[in-house]
N, C-alpha and C. Protein backbone atom coordinates (compact mmCIF):
# COMPACT_ATOMS: atom_id res chain seq x y z
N UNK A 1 -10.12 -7.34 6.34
CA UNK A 1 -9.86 -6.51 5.17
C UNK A 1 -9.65 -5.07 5.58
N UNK A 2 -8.36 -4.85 4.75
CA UNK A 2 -8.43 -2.91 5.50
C UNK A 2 -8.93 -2.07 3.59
N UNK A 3 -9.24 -1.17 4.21
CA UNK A 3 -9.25 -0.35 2.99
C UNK A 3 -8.48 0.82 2.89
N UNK A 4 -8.46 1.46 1.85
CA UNK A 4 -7.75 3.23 1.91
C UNK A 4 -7.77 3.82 3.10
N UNK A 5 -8.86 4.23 3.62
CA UNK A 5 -9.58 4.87 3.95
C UNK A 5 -9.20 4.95 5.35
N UNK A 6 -8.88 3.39 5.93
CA UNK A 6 -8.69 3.61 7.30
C UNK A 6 -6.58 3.62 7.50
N UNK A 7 -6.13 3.76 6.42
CA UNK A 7 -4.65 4.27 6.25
C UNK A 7 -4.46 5.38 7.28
N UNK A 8 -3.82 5.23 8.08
CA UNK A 8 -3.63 6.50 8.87
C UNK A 8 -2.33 7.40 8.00
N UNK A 9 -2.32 8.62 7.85
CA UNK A 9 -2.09 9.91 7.77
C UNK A 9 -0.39 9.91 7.77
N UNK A 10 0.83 9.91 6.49
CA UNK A 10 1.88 9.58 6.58
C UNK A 10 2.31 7.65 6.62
N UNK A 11 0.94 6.94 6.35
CA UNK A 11 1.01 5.51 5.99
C UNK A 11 1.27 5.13 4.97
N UNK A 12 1.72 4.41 4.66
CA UNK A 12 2.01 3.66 3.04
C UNK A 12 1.32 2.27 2.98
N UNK A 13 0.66 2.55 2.03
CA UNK A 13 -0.02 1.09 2.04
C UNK A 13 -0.54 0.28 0.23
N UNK A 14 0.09 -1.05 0.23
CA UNK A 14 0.06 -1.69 -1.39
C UNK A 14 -1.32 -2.06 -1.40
N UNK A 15 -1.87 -1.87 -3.12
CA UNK A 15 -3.14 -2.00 -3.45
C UNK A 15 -3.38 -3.39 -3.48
N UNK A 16 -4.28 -4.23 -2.56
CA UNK A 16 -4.36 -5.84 -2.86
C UNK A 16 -5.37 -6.03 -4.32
N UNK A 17 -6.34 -5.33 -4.21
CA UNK A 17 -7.78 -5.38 -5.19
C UNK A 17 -8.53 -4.04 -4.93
N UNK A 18 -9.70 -4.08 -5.99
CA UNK A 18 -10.43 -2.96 -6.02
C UNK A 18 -11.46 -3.30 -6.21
N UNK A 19 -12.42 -2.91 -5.85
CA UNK A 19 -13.58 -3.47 -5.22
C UNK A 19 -14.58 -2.04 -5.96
N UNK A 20 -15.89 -2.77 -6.40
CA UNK A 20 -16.49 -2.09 -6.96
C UNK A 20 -17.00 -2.61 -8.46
N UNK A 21 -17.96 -1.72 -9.24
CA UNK A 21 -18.89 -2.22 -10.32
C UNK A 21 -18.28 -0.83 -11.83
N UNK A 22 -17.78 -1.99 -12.64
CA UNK A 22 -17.92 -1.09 -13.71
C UNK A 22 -17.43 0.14 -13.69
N UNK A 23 -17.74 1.61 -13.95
CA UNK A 23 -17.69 3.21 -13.91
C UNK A 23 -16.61 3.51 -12.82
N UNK A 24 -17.27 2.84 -11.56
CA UNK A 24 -16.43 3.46 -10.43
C UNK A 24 -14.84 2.83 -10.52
N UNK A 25 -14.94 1.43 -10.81
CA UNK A 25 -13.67 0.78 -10.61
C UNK A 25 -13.09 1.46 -11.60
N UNK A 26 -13.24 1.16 -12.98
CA UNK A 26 -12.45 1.80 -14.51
C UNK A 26 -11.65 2.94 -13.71
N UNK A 27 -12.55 4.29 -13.17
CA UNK A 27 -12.18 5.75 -12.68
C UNK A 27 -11.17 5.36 -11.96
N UNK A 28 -11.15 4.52 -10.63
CA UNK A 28 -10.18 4.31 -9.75
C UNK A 28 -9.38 4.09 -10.53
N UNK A 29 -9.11 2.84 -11.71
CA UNK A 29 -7.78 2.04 -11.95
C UNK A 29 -7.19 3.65 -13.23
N UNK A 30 -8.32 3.90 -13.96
CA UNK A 30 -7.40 5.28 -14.89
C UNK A 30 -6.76 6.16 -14.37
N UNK A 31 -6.96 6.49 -12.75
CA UNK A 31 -6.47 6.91 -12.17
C UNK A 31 -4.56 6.64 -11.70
N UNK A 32 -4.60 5.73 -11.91
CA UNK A 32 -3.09 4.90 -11.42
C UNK A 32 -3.12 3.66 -10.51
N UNK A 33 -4.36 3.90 -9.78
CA UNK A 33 -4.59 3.15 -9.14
C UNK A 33 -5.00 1.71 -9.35
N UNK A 34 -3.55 0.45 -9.54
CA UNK A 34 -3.91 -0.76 -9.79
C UNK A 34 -3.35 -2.15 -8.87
N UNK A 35 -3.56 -3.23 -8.97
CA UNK A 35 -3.14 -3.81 -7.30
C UNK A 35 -1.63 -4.18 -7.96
N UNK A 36 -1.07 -3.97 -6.53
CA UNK A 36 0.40 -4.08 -6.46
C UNK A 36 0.85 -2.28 -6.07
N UNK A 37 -0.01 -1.52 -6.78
CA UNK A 37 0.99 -0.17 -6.57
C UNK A 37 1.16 0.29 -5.04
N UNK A 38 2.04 1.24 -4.47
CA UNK A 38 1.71 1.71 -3.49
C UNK A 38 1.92 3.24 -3.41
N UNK A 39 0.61 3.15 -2.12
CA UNK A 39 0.44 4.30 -2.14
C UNK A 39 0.50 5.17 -1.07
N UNK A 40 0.94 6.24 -0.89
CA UNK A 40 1.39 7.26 0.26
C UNK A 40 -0.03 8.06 1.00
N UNK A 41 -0.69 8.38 2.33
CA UNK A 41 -1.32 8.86 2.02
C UNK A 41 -0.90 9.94 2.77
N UNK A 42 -1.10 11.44 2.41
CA UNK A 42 -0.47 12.65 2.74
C UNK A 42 -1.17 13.14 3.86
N UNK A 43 -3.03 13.25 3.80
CA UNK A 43 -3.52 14.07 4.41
C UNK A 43 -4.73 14.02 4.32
N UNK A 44 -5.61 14.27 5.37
CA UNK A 44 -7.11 14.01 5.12
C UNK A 44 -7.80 15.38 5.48
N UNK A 45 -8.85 15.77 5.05
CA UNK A 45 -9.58 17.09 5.19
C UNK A 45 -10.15 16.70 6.65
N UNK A 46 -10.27 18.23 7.28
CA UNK A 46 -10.57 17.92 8.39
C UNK A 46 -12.19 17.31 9.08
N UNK A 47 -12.70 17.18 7.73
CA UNK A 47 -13.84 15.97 7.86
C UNK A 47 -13.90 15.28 7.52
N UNK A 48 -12.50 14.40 7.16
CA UNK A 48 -12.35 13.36 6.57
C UNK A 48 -12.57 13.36 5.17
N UNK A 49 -12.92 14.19 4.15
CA UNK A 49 -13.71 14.06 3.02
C UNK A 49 -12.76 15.11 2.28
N UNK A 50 -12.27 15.29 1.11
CA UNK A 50 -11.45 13.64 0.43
C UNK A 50 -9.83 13.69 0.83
N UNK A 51 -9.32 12.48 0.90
CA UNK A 51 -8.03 12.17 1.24
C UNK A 51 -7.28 12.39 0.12
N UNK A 52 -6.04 13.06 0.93
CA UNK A 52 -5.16 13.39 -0.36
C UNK A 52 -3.88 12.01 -0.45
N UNK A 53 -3.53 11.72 -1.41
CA UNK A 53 -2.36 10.56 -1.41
C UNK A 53 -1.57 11.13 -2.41
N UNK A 54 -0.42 10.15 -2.40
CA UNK A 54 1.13 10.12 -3.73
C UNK A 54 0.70 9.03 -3.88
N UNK A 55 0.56 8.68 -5.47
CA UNK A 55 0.69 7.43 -6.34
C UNK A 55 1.16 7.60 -7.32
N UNK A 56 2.30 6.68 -7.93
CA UNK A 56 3.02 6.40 -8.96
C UNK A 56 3.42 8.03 -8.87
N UNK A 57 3.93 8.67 -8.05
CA UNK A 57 4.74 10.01 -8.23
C UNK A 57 4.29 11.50 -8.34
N UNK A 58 2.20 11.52 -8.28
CA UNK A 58 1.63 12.35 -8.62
C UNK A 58 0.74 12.47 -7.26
N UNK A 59 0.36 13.47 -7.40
CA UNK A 59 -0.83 13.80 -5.68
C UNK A 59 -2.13 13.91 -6.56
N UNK A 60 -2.64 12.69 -5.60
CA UNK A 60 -4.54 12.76 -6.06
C UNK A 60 -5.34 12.65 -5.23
N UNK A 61 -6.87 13.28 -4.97
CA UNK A 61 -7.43 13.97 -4.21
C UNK A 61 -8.78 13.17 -4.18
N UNK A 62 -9.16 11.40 -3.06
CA UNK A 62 -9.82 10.63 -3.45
C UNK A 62 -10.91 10.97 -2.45
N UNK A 63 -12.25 10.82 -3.08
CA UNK A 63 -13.25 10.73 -2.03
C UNK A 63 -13.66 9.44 -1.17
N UNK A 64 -14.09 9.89 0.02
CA UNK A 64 -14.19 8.61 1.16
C UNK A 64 -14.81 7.27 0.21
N UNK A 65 -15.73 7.35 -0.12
CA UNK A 65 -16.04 6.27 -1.24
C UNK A 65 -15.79 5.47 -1.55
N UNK A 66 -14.67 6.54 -2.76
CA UNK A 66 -13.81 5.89 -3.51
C UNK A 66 -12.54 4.97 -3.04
N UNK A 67 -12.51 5.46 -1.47
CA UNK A 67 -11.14 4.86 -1.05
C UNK A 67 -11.43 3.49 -0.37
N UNK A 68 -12.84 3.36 -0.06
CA UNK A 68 -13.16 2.48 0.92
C UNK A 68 -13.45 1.32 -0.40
N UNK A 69 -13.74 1.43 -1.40
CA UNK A 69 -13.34 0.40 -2.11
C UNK A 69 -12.06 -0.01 -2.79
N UNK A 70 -10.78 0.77 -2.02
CA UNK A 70 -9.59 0.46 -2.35
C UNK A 70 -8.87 -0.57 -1.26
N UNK A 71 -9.16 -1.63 -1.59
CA UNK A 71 -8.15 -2.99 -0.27
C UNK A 71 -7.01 -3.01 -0.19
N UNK A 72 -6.07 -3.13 0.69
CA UNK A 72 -5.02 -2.84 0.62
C UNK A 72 -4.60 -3.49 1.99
N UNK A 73 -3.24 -3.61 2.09
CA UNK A 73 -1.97 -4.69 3.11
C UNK A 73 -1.53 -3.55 3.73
């Protein structure tokens, strides 16, 4: 299983599932984030903490967390 998280930097990678309970998942998917989309990821802070991506056409700013419960191909 890969997640967001380990996307290297200028990767594109499609959402398989989302992983997680309730609050956190809802936030991820209101976000844009639902399986099938894909997503660009632009750039990571230089402590890793939070990754910036393009989804569905907009730049959003995810914390390590949040990404590591994002699965993805």
């Amino acid at each position: 299983m890969n997640n967001l998280r380990e996307t290297p930097v200028g990767g594109t990678a499609k959402v398989v599932k989302i992983h997680g309970e309730g609050a956190v998942k809802r936030r991820i998917m209101d976000m844009g984030i639902t399986k099938g989309v894909e997503i660009y990821v632009r750039k990571v802070a230089p402590l890793g903490d939070p990754i910036e991506v393009t989804v569905r056409g907009y730049e959003l700013s995810l914390r390590k967390a949040d990404a590591e419960n994002i699965e993805v191909e």
